[in-house]
Every structure is written in structure tokens, then in C-alpha cells.
Protein backbone atom coordinates (compact mmCIF):
# COMPACT_ATOMS: atom_id res chain seq x y z
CA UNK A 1 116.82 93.52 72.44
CA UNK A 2 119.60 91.23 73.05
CA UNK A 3 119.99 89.54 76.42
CA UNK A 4 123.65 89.23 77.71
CA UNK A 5 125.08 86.64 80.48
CA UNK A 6 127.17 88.30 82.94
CA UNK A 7 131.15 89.07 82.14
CA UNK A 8 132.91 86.80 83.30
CA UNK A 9 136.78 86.51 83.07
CA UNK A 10 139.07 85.13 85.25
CA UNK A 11 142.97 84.55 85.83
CA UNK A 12 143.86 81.73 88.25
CA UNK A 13 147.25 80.53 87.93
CA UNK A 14 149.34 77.98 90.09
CA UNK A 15 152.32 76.81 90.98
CA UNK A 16 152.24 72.92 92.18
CA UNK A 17 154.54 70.44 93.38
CA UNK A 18 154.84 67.13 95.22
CA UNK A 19 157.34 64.53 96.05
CA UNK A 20 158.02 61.25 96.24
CA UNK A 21 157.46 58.62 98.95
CA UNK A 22 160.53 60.22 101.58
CA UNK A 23 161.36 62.32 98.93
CA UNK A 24 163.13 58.64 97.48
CA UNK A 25 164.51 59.31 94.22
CA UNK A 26 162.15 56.68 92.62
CA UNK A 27 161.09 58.20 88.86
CA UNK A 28 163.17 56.89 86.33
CA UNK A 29 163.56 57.92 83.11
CA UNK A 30 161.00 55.53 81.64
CA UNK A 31 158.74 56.67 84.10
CA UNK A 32 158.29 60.63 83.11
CA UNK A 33 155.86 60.04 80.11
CA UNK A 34 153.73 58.06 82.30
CA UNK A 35 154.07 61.14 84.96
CA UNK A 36 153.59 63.69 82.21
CA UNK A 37 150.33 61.89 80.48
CA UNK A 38 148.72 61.14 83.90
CA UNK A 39 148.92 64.63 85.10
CA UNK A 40 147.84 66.00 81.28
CA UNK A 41 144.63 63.41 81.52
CA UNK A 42 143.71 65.08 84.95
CA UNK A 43 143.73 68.46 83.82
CA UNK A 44 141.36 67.76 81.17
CA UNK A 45 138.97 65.29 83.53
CA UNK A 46 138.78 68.16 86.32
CA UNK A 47 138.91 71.52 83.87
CA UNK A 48 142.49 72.30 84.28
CA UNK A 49 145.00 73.86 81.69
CA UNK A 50 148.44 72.95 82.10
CA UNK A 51 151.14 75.52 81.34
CA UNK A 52 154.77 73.90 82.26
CA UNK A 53 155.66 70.72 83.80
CA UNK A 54 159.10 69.01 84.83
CA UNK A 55 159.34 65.83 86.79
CA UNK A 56 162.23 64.86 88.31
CA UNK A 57 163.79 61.77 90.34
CA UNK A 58 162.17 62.83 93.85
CA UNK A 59 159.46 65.61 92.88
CA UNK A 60 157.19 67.24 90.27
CA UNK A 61 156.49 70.88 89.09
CA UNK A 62 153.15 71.58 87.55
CA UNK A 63 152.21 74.98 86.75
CA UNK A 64 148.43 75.58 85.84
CA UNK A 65 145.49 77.62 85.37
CA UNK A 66 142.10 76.83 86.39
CA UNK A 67 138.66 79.26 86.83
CA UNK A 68 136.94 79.69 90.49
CA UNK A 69 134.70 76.90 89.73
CA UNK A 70 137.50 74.30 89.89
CA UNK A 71 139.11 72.86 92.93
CA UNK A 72 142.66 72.25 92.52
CA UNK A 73 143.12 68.97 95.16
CA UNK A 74 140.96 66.56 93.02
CA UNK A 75 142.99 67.53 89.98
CA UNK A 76 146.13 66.78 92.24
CA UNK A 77 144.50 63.81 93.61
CA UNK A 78 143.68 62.47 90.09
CA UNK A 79 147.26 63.21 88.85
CA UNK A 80 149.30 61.38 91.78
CA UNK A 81 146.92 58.21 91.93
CA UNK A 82 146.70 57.81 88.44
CA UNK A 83 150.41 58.60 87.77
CA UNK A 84 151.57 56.04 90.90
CA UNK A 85 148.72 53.40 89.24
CA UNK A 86 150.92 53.43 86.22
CA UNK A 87 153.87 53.13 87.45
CA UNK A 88 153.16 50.63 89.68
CA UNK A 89 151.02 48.60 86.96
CA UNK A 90 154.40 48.55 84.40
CA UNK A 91 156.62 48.05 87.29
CA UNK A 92 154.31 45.00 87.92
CA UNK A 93 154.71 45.24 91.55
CA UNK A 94 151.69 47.04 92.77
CA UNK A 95 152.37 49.62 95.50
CA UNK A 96 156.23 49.62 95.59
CA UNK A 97 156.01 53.85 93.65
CA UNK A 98 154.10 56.01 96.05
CA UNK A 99 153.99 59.65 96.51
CA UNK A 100 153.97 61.69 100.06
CA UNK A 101 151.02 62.69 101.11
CA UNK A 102 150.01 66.57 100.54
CA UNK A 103 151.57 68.69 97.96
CA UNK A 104 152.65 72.58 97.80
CA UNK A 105 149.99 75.15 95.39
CA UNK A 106 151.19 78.43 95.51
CA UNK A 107 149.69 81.09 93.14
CA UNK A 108 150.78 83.31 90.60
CA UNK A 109 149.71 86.42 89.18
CA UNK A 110 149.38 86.44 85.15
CA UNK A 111 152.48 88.48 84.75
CA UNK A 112 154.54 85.65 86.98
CA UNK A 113 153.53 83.03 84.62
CA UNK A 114 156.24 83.40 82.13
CA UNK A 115 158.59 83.75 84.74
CA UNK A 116 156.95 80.58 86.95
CA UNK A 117 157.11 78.42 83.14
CA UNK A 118 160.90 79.14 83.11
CA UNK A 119 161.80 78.22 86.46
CA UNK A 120 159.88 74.66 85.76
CA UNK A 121 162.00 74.45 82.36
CA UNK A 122 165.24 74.77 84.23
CA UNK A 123 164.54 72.27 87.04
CA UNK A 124 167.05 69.35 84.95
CA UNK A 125 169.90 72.49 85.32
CA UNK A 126 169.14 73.66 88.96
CA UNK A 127 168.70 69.54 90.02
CA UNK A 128 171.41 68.22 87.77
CA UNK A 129 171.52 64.94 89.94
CA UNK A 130 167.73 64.95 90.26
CA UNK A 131 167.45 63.94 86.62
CA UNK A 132 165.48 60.67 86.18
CA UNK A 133 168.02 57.70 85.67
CA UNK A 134 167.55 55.43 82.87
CA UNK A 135 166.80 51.88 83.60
């Protein structure tokens, strides 16, 4: 006879955001990949997927899922140090970018996802003048 591990199967979805230093309007264009690849290299150092993200001039929007083994502030801790490190490193002027301290998690049920992934995809139309300035 077979043994079998227990079932486990699990939906944990969330909807993140944080902002910059005095909610400044600091990211520039140049600056999203950066943003983008720092918070993508978190998720797969702490065990995070991520679903949807938009960064703007003053904020970011990450939505992600995650199992109950996972704690999502050292995947948010990662993803703002690392992100500011870059920026700060390319900038040349080290600690000029900074974010606030904290950040919002709210979570979703699987059948908000969908709906969660298109409110981060229009963030550029609802924030038209929160779009990340070239240069």
C-alpha cells in the first residue's frame, strides 16, 4: 500500500502597495525596470508569485500570491531595499531614493484576482500625472 502526504492546497492572494519617501514623486522612467526586477528577484528569494505590478512616480502596486508558510514583510522588505539600492547605486548618490516606511497588504479572494490584476493595469489611466517622467 501506498503512503500519501497530507492534501494540501492553498489560495493566498494580496494586494500590496507602498510609496515613496513623502509620497515625493521620485521614480522616473528609467527607474521602473530596476523597480520591476527588484521586486520580481524578491518573490523568487522569499517563495512569492507575482501576478500584476505597476509602479508609478510616488507609489507601487504589487499583487501576489504566496502559501501559509511565507511571510509577506521580508518579501516587501527585500523588494524596497533592494529596489532603493539600485536606484540609488545608478543614481550614484547613495541614499538620495528612499521609500516610507510601512506599506499597505490587503487580501484577495481567488475570484478578486482578475479583478485586483486590472485595477494594477490601469494605474498609468487612473494616475495620468503619476506616470514616471523620463530623464
Amino acid at each position: 500500500m501506498r503512503k500519501r502526504g497530507p492534501h494540501k492546497a492553498c489560495g493566498l492572494y494580496a494586494h500590496i502597495t507602498w510609496h515613496t519617501w513623502r509620497r515625493q514623486r521620485s521614480v522616473r522612467a528609467v527607474d521602473v525596470a530596476d523597480i520591476t526586477d527588484a521586486v520580481r528577484q524578491a518573490a523568487h528569494c522569499r517563495g512569492v508569485h507575482v501576478h500584476a505590478q505597476a509602479v508609478l512616480s510616488d507609489h507601487v502596486h504589487v499583487i501576489v500570491s504566496y502559501n501559509p508558510a511565507v511571510a509577506l514583510a521580508p518579501f516587501i522588505r527585500h523588494a524596497k531595499s533592494e529596489s532603493a539600492r539600485r536606484l540609488n547605486l545608478r543614481r550614484g548618490s547613495p541614499g538620495i531614493f528612499r521609500w516610507c516606511r510601512g506599506y499597505y497588504a490587503g487580501s484577495l479572494s481567488r475570484s478578486h484576482v482578475g479583478l485586483a490584476r486590472g485595477y494594477v493595469g490601469r494605474q498609468h489611466f487612473r494616475h495620468p500625472d503619476r506616470i514616471p517622467a523620463s530623464g
